[in-house]
Protein backbone atom coordinates (compact mmCIF):
# COMPACT_ATOMS: atom_id res chain seq x y z
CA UNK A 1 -93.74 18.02 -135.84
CA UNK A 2 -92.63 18.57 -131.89
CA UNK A 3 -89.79 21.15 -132.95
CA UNK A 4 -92.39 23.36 -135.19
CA UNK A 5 -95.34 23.09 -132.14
CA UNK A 6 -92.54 24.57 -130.06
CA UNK A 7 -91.38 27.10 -132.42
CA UNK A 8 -94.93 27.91 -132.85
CA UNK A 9 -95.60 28.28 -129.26
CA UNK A 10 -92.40 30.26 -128.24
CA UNK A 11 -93.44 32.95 -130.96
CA UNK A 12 -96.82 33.31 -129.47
CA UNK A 13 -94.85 33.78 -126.16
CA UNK A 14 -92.19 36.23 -127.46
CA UNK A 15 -95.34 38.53 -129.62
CA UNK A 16 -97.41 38.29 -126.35
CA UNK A 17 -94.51 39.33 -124.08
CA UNK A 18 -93.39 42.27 -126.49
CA UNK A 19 -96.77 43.29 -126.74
CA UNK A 20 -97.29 43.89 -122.96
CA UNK A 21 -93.70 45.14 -122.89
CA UNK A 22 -95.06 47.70 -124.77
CA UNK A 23 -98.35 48.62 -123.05
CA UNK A 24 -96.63 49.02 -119.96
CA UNK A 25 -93.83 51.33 -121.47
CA UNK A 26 -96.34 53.28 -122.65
CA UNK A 27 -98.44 53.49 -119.37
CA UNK A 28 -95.01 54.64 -117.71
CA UNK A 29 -94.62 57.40 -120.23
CA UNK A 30 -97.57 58.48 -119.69
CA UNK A 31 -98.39 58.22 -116.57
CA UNK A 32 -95.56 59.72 -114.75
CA UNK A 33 -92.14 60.10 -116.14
CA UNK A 34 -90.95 62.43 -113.16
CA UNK A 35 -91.95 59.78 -111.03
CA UNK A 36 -90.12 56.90 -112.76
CA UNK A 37 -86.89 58.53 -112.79
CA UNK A 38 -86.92 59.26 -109.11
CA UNK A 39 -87.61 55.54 -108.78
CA UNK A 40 -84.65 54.84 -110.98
CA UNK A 41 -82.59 57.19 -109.28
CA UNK A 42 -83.40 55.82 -105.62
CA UNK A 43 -82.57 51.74 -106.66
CA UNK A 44 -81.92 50.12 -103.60
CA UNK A 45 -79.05 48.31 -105.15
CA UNK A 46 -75.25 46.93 -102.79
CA UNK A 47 -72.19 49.38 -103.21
CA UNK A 48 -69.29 47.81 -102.44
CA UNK A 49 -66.30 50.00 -101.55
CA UNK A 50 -62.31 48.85 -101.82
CA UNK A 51 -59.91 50.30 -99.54
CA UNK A 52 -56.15 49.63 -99.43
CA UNK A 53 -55.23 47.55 -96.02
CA UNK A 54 -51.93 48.18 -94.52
CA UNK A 55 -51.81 44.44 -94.58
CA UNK A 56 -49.36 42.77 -97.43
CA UNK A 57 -50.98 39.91 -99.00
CA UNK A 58 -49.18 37.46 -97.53
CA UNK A 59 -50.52 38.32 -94.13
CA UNK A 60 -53.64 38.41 -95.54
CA UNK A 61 -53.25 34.78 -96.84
CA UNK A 62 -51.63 33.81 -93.60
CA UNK A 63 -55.32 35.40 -91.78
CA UNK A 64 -56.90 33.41 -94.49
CA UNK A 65 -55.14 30.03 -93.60
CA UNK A 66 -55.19 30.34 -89.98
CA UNK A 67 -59.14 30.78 -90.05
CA UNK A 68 -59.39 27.70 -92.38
CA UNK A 69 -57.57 25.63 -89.55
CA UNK A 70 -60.09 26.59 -87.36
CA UNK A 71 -62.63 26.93 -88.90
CA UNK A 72 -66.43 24.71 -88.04
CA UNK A 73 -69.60 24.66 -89.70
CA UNK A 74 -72.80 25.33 -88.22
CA UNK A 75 -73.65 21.64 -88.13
CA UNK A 76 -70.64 20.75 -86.22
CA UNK A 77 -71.33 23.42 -83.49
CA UNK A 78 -74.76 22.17 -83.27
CA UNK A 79 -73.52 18.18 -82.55
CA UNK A 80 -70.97 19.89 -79.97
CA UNK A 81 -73.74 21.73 -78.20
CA UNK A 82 -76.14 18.80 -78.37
CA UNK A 83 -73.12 16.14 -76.89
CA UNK A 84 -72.83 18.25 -73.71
């Protein structure tokens, strides 16, 4: 009885989502499709660029280690500062 209540009830959710899905596709092809693909062109979205270092990777790792050694969190800054 439980399982087919939630079956029930997640079909009313997916037809009620699919039908707004559609309204507002509609509206936006409509309403302004220049518009929308100047806001799909301009997404303010990360780039991330990858350059080759002069460095060989086991420098790298070496950087990598040496920061580890030294390495304190926030919180342990914070009980220095607070100690003196």
């Amino acid at each position: 009885m439980n399982v087919q209540k939630f079956i029930a009830a997640a079909a009313v959710f997916v037809a009620a989502g699919s039908a707004f899905a559609a309204d507002a596709s509609v509206a936006a092809t409509v309403a302004a499709p220049v518009a929308a693909s100047a806001i799909a062109s301009n997404l303010n979205l990360p780039s991330v660029t990858v350059t080759k270092s002069g460095q060989s990777r086991a420098e790298v790792k070496a950087q990598a280690v040496e920061f580890v050694k030294h390495y304190k969190t926030a919180l342990t800054v914070q009980l220095e500062q607070s100690r003196n």
